[in-house]
N, C-alpha and C. Protein backbone atom coordinates (compact mmCIF):
# COMPACT_ATOMS: atom_id res chain seq x y z
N UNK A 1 -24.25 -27.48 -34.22
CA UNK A 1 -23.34 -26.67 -33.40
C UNK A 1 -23.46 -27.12 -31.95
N UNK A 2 -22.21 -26.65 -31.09
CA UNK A 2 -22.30 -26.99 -29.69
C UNK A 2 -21.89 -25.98 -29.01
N UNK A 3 -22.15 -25.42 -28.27
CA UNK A 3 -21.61 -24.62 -27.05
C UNK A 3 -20.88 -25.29 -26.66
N UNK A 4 -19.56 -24.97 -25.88
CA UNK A 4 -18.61 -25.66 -24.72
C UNK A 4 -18.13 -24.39 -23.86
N UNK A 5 -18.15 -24.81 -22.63
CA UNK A 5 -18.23 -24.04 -21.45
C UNK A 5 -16.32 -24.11 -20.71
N UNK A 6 -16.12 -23.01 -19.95
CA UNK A 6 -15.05 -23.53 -19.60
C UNK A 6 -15.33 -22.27 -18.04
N UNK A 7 -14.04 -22.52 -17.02
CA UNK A 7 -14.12 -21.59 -16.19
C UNK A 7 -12.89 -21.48 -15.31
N UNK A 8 -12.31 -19.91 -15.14
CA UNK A 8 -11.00 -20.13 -15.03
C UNK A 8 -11.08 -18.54 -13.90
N UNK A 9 -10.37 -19.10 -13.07
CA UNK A 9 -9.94 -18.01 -11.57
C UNK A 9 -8.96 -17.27 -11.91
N UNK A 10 -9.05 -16.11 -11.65
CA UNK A 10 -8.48 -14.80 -11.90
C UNK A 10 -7.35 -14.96 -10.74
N UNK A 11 -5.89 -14.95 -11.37
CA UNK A 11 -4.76 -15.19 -10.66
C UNK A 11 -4.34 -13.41 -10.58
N UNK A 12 -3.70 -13.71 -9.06
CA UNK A 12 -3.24 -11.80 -8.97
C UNK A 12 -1.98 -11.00 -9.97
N UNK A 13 -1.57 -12.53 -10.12
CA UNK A 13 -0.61 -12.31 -12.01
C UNK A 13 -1.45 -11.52 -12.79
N UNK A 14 -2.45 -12.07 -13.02
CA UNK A 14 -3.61 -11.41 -14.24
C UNK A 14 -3.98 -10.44 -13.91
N UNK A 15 -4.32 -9.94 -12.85
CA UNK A 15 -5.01 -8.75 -11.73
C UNK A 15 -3.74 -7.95 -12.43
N UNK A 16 -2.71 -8.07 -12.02
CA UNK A 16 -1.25 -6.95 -11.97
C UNK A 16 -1.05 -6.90 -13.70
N UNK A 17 -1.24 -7.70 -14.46
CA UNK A 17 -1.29 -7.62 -15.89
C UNK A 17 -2.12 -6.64 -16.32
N UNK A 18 -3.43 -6.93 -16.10
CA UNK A 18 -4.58 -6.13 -16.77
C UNK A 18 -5.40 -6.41 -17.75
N UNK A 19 -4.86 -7.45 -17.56
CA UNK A 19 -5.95 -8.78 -19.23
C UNK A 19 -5.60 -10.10 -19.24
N UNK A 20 -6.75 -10.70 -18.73
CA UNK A 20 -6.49 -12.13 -19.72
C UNK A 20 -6.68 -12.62 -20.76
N UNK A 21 -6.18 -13.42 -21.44
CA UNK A 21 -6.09 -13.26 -23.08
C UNK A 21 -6.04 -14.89 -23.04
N UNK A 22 -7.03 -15.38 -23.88
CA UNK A 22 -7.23 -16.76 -23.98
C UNK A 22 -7.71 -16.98 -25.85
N UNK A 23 -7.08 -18.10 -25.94
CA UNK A 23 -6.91 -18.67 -26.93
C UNK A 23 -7.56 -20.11 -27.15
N UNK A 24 -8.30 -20.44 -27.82
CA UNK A 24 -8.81 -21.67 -28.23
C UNK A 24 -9.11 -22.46 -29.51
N UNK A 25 -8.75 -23.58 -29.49
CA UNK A 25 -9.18 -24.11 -30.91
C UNK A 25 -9.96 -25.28 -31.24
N UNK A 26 -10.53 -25.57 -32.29
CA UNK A 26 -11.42 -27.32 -31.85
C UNK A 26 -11.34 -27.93 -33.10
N UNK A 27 -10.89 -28.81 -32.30
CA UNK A 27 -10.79 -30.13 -33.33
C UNK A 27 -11.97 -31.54 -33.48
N UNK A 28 -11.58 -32.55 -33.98
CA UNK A 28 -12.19 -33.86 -33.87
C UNK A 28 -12.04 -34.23 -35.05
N UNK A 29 -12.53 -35.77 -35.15
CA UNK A 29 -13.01 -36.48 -35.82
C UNK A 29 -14.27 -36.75 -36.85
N UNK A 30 -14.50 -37.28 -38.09
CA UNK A 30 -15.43 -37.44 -38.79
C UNK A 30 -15.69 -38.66 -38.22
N UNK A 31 -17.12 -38.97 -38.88
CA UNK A 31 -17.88 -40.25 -38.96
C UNK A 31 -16.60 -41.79 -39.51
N UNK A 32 -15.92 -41.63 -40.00
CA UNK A 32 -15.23 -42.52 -40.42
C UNK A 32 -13.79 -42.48 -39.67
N UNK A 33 -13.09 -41.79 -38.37
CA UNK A 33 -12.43 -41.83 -37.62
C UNK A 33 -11.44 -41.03 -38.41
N UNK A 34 -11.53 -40.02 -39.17
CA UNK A 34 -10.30 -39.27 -39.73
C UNK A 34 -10.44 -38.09 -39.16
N UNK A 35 -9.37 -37.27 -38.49
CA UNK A 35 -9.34 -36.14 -37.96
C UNK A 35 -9.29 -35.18 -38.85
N UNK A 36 -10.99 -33.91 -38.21
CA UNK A 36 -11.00 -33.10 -39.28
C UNK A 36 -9.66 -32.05 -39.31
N UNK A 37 -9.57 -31.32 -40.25
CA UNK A 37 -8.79 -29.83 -39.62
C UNK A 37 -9.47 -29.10 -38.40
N UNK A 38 -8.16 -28.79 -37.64
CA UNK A 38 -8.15 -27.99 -36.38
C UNK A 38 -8.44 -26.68 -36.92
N UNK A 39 -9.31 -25.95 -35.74
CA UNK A 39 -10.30 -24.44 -36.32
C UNK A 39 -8.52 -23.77 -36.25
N UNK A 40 -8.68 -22.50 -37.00
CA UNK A 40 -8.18 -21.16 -36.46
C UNK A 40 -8.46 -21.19 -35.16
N UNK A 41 -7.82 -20.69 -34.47
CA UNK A 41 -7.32 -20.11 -32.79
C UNK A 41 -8.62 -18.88 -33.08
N UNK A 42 -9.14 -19.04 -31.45
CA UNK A 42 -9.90 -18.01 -31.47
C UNK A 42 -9.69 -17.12 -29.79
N UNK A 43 -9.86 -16.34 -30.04
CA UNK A 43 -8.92 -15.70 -28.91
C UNK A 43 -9.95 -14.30 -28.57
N UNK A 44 -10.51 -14.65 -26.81
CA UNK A 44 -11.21 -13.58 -25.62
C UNK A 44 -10.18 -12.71 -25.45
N UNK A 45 -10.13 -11.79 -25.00
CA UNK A 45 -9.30 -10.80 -23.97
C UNK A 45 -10.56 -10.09 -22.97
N UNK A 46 -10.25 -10.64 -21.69
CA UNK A 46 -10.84 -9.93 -21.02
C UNK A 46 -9.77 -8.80 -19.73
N UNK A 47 -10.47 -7.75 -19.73
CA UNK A 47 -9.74 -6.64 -18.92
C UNK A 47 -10.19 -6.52 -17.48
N UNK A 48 -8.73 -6.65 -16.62
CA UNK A 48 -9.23 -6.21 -15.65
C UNK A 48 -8.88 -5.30 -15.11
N UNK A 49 -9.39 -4.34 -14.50
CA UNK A 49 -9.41 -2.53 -14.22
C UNK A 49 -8.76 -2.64 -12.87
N UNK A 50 -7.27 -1.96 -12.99
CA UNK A 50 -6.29 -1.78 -12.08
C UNK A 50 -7.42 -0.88 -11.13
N UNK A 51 -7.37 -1.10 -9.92
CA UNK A 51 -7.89 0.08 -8.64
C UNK A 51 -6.99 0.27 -7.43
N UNK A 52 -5.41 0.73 -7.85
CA UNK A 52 -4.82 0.79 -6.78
C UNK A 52 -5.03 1.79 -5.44
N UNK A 53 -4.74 1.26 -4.32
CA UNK A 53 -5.15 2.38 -3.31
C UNK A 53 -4.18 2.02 -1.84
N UNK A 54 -3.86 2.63 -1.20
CA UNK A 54 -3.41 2.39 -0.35
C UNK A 54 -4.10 3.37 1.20
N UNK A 55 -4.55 2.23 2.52
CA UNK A 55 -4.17 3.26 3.63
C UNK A 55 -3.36 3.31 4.46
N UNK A 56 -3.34 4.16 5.13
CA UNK A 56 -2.32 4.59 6.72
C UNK A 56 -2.68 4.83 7.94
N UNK A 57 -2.36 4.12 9.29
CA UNK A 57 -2.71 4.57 9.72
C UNK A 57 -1.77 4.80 11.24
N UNK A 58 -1.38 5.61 11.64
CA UNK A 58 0.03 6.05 12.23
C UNK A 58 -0.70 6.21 14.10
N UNK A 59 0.61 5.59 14.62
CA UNK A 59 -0.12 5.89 16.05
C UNK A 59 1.51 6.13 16.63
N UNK A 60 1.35 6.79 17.95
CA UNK A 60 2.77 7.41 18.92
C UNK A 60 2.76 6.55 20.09
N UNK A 61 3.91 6.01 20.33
CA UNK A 61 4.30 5.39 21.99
C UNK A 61 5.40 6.26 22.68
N UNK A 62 5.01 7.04 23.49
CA UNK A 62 4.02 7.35 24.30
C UNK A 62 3.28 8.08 23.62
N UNK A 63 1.84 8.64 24.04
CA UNK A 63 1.28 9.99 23.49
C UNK A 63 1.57 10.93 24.62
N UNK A 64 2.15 11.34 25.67
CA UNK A 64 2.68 11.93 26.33
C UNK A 64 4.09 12.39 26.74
N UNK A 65 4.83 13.19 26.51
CA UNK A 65 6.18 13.37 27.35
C UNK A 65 5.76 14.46 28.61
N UNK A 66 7.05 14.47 28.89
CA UNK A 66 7.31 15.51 29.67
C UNK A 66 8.96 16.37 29.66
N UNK A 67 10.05 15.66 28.47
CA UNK A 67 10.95 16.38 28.91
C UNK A 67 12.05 16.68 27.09
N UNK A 68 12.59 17.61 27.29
CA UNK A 68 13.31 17.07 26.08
C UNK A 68 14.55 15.88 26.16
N UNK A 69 14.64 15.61 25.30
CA UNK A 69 14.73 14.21 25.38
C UNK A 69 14.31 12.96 25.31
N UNK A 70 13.21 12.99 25.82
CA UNK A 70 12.36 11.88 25.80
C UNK A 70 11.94 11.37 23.99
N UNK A 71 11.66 9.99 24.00
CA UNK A 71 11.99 9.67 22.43
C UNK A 71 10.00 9.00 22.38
N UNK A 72 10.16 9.74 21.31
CA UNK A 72 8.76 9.28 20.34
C UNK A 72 8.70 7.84 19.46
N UNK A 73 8.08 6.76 19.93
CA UNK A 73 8.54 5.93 19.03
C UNK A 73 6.98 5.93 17.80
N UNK A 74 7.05 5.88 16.79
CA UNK A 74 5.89 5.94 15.71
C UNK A 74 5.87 5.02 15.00
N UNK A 75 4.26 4.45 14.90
CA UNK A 75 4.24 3.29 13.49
C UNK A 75 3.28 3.45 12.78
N UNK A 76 3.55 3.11 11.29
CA UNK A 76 2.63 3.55 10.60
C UNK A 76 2.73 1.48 9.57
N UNK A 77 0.50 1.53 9.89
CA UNK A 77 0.44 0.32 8.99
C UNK A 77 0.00 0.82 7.76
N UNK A 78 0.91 0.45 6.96
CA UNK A 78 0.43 0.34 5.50
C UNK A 78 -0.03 -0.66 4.90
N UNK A 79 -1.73 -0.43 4.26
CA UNK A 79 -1.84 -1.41 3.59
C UNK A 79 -3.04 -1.23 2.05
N UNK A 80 -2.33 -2.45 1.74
CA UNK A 80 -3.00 -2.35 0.31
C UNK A 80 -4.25 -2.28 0.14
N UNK A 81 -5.32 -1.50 -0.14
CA UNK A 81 -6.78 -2.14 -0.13
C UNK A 81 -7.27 -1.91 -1.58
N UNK A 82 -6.35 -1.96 -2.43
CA UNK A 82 -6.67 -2.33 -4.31
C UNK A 82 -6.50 -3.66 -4.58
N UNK A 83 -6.63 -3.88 -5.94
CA UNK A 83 -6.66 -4.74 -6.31
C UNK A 83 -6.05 -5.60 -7.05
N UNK A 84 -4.40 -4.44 -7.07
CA UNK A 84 -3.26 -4.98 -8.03
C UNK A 84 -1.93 -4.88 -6.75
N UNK A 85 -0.75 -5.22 -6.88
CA UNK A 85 0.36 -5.37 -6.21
C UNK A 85 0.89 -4.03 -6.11
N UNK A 86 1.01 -3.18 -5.25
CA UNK A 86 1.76 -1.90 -5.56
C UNK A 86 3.37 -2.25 -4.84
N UNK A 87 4.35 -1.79 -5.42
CA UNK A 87 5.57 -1.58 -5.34
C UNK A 87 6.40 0.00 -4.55
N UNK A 88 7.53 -0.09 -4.47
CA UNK A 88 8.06 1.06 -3.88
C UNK A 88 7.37 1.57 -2.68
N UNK A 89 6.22 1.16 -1.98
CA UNK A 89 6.06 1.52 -0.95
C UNK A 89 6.75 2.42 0.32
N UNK A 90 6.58 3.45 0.77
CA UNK A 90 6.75 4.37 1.29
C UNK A 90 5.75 5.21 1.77
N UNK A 91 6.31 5.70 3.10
CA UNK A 91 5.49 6.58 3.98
C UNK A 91 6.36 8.35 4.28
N UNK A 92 5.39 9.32 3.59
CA UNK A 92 6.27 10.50 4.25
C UNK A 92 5.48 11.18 5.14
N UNK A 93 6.57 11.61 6.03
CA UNK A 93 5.98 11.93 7.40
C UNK A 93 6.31 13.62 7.78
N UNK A 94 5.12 14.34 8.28
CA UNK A 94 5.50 16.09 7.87
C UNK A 94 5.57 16.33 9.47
N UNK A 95 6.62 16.89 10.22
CA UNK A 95 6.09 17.33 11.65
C UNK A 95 5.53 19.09 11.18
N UNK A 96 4.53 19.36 12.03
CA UNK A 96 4.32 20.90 12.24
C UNK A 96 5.53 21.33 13.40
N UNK A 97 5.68 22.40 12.57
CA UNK A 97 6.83 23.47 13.68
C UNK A 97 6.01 24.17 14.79
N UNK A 98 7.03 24.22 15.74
CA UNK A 98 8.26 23.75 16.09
C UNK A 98 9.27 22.34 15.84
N UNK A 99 8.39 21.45 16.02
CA UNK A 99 9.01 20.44 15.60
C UNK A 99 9.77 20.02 14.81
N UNK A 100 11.03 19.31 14.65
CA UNK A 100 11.90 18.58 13.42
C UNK A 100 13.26 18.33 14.39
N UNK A 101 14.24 17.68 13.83
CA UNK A 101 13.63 17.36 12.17
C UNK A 101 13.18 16.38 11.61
N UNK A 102 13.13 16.43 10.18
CA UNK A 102 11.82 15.35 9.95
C UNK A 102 12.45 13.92 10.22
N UNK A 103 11.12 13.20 10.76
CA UNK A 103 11.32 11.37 10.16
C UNK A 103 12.03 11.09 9.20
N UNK A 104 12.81 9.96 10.08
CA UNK A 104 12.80 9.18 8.40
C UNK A 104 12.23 7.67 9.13
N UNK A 105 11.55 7.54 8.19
CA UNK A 105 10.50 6.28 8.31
C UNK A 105 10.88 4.89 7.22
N UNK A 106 11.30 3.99 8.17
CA UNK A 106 11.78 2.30 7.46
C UNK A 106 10.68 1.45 7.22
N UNK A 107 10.10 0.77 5.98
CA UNK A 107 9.57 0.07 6.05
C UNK A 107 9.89 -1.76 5.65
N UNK A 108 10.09 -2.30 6.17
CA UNK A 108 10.30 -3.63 6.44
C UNK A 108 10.46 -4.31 5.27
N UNK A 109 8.87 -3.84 4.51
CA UNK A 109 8.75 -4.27 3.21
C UNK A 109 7.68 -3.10 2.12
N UNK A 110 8.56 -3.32 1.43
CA UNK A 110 8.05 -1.77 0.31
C UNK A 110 7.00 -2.60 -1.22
N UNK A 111 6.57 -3.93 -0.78
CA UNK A 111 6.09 -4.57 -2.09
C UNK A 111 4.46 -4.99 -1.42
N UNK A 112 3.24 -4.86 -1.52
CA UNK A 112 2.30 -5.39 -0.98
C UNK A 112 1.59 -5.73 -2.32
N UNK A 113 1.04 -7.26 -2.06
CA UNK A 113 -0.01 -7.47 -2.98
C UNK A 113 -1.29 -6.82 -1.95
N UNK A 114 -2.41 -7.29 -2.90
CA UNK A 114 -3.86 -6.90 -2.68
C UNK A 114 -4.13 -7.37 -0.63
N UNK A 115 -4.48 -6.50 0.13
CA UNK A 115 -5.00 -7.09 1.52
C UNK A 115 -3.65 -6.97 2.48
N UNK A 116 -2.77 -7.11 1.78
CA UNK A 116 -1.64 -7.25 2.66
C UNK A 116 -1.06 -5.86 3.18
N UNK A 117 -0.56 -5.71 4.44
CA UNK A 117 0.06 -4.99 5.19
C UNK A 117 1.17 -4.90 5.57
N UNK A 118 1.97 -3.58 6.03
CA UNK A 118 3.37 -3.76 6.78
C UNK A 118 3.38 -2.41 7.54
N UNK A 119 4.25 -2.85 8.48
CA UNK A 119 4.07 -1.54 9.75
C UNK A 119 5.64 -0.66 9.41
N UNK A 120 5.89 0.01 9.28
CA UNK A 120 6.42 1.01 9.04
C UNK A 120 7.11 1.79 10.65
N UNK A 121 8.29 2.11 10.86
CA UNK A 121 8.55 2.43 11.96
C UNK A 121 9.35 3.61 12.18
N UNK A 122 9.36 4.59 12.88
CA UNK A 122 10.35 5.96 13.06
C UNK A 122 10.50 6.36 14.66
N UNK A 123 11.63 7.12 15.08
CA UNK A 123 11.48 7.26 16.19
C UNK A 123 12.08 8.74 16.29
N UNK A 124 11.42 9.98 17.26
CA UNK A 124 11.74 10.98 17.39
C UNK A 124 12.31 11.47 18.60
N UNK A 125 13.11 12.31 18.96
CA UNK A 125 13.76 12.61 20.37
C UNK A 125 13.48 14.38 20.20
N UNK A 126 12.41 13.98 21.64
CA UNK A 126 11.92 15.05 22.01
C UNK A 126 12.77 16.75 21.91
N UNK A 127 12.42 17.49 21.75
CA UNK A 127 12.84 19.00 21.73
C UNK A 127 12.48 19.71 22.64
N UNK A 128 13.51 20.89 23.36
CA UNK A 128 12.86 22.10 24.42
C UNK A 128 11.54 22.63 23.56
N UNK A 129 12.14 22.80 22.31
CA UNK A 129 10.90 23.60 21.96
C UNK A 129 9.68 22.63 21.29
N UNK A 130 9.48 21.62 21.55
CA UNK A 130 8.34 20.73 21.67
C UNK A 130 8.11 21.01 22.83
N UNK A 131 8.36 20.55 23.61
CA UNK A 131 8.12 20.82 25.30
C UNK A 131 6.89 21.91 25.66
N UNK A 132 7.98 23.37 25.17
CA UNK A 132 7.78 24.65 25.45
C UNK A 132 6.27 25.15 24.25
N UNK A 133 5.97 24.35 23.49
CA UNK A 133 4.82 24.29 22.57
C UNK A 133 4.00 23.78 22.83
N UNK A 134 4.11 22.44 23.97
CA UNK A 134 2.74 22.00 24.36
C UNK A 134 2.30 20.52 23.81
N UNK A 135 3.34 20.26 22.77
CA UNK A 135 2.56 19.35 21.74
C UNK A 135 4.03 19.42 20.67
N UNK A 136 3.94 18.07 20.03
CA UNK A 136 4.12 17.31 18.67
C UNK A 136 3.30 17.12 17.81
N UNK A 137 3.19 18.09 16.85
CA UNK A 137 1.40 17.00 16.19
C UNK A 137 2.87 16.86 14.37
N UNK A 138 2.28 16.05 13.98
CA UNK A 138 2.90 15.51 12.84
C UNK A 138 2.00 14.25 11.75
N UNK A 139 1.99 14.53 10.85
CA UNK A 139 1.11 13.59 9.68
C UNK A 139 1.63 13.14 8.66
N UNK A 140 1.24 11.72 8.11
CA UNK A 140 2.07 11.14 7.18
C UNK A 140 1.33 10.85 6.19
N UNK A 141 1.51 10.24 5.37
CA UNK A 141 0.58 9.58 4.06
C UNK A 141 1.96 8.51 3.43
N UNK A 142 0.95 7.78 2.73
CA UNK A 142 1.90 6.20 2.19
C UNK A 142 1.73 6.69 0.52
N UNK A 143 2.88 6.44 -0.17
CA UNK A 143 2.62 6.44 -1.91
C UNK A 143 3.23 4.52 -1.70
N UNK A 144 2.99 4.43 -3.60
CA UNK A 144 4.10 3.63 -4.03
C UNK A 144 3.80 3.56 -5.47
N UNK A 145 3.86 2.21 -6.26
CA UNK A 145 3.87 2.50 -7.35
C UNK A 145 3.09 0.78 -7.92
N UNK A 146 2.13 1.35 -8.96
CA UNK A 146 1.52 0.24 -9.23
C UNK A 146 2.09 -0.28 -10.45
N UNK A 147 1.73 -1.82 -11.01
CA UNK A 147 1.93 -2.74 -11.75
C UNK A 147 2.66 -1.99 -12.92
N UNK A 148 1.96 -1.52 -13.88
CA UNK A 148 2.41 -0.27 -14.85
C UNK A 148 3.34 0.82 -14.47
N UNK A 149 3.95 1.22 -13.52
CA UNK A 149 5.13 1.90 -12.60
C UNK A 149 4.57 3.24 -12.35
N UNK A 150 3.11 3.45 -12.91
CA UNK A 150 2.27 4.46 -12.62
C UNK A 150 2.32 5.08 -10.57
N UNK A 151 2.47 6.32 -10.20
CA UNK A 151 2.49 6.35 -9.52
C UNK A 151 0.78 6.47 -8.50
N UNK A 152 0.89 5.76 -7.39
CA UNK A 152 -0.46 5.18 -6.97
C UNK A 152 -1.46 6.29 -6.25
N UNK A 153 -2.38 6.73 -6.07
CA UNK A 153 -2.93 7.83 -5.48
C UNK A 153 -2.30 7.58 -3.86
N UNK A 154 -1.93 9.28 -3.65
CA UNK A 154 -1.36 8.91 -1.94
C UNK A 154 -2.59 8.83 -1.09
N UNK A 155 -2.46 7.79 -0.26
CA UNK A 155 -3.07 7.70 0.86
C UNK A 155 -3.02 8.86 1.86
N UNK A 156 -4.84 8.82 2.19
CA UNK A 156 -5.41 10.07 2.94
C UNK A 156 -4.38 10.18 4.41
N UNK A 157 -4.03 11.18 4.74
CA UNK A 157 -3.01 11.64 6.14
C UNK A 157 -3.09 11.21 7.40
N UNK A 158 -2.94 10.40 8.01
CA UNK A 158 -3.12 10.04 8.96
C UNK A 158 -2.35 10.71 10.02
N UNK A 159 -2.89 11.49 11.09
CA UNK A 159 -2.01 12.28 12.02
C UNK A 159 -1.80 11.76 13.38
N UNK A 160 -0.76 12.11 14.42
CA UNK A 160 -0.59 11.89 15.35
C UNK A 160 -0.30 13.23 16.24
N UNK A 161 -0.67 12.98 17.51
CA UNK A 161 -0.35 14.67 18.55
C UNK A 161 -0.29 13.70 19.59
N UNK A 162 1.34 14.16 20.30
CA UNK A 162 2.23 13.88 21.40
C UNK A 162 1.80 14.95 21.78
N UNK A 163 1.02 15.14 23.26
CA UNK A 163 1.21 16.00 24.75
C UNK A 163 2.31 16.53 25.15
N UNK A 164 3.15 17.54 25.04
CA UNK A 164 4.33 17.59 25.92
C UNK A 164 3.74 18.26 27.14
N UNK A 165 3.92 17.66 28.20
CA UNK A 165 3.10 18.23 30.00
C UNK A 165 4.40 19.25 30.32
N UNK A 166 4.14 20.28 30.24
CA UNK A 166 5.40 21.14 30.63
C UNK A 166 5.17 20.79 32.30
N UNK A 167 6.47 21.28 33.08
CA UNK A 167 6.20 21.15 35.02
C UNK A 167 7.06 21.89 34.83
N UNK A 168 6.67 23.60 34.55
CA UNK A 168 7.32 24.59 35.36
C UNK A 168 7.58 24.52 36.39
N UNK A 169 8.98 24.93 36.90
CA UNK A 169 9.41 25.28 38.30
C UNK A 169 10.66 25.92 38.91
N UNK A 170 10.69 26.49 39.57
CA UNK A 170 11.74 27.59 40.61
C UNK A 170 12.27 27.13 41.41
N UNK A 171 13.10 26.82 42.33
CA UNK A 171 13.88 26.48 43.51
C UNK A 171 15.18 27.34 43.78
């Protein structure tokens, strides 16, 4: 008998599959140069364990106003930190009241493999009654959907709080 060795890199195809499945067979020759019969196919499956996850993490330009009107611009990076491709990517974004109405938040690109990122963008126009509250605070979280169309655990909330500086005054 012989052992034979082989060794083969885990493609993010296989990662997003969930198994590689390999097949082998062996052949040769006798002592007198006639080829014996080829074995039955013999066939590994090895599994690899989807760990999808995604984070967020959302920041405000400016973190200050002062008036209504004034526009909130927001970005949120999303990114993959599993180990399979998640799909449908999306960010929902909650303001606390007073505030609204809600975001709607574009993302560039809604497909990330494993490591990869995309910034996500929304923009809000300030309110009297933001102003008159003191503050914007508002929080988002990222879903999407992994390999199997399983939906992916949402990413933990990442929040933001806009200052509104009220400048009461009389004349």
């Amino acid at each position: 008998t012989t052992t034979c060795t082989a060794t083969y890199t885990v493609t993010q195809a296989d990662a997003d599959n969930g198994s590689i499945v390999n097949s082998a067979v062996a052949d040769g020759t006798d002592p007198t140069g006639t080829p014996v019969p080829t074995t039955p196919p013999s066939t590994a499956t090895v599994t690899v364990t989807p760990a999808p996850a995604l984070t967020l993490v959302k920041t405000a330009d400016p973190t200050t106003v002062t008036a209504a009107g004034d526009t909130v611009a927001y970005s949120f990076v999303v990114t993959n930190t599993g180990n399979v491709t998640i799909t449908d990517v999306a960010v929902t974004d909650t303001l606390t009241a007073p505030a609204g109405p809600e975001l709607v938040v574009t993302c560039p690109v809604t497909t990330l493999a494993p490591a990869a990122a995309t910034t996500c963008t929304a923009s809000y126009t300030v309110t009297q009654a933001d102003v008159d509250n003191g503050s914007i605070v508002n929080s988002a979280v990222a879903d999407g959907t992994d390999p199997t169309g399983t939906p992916v655990p949402t990413s933990d909330p990442s929040t933001a709080t806009v200052t509104a500086t009220p400048a009461p005054g009389l004349s």
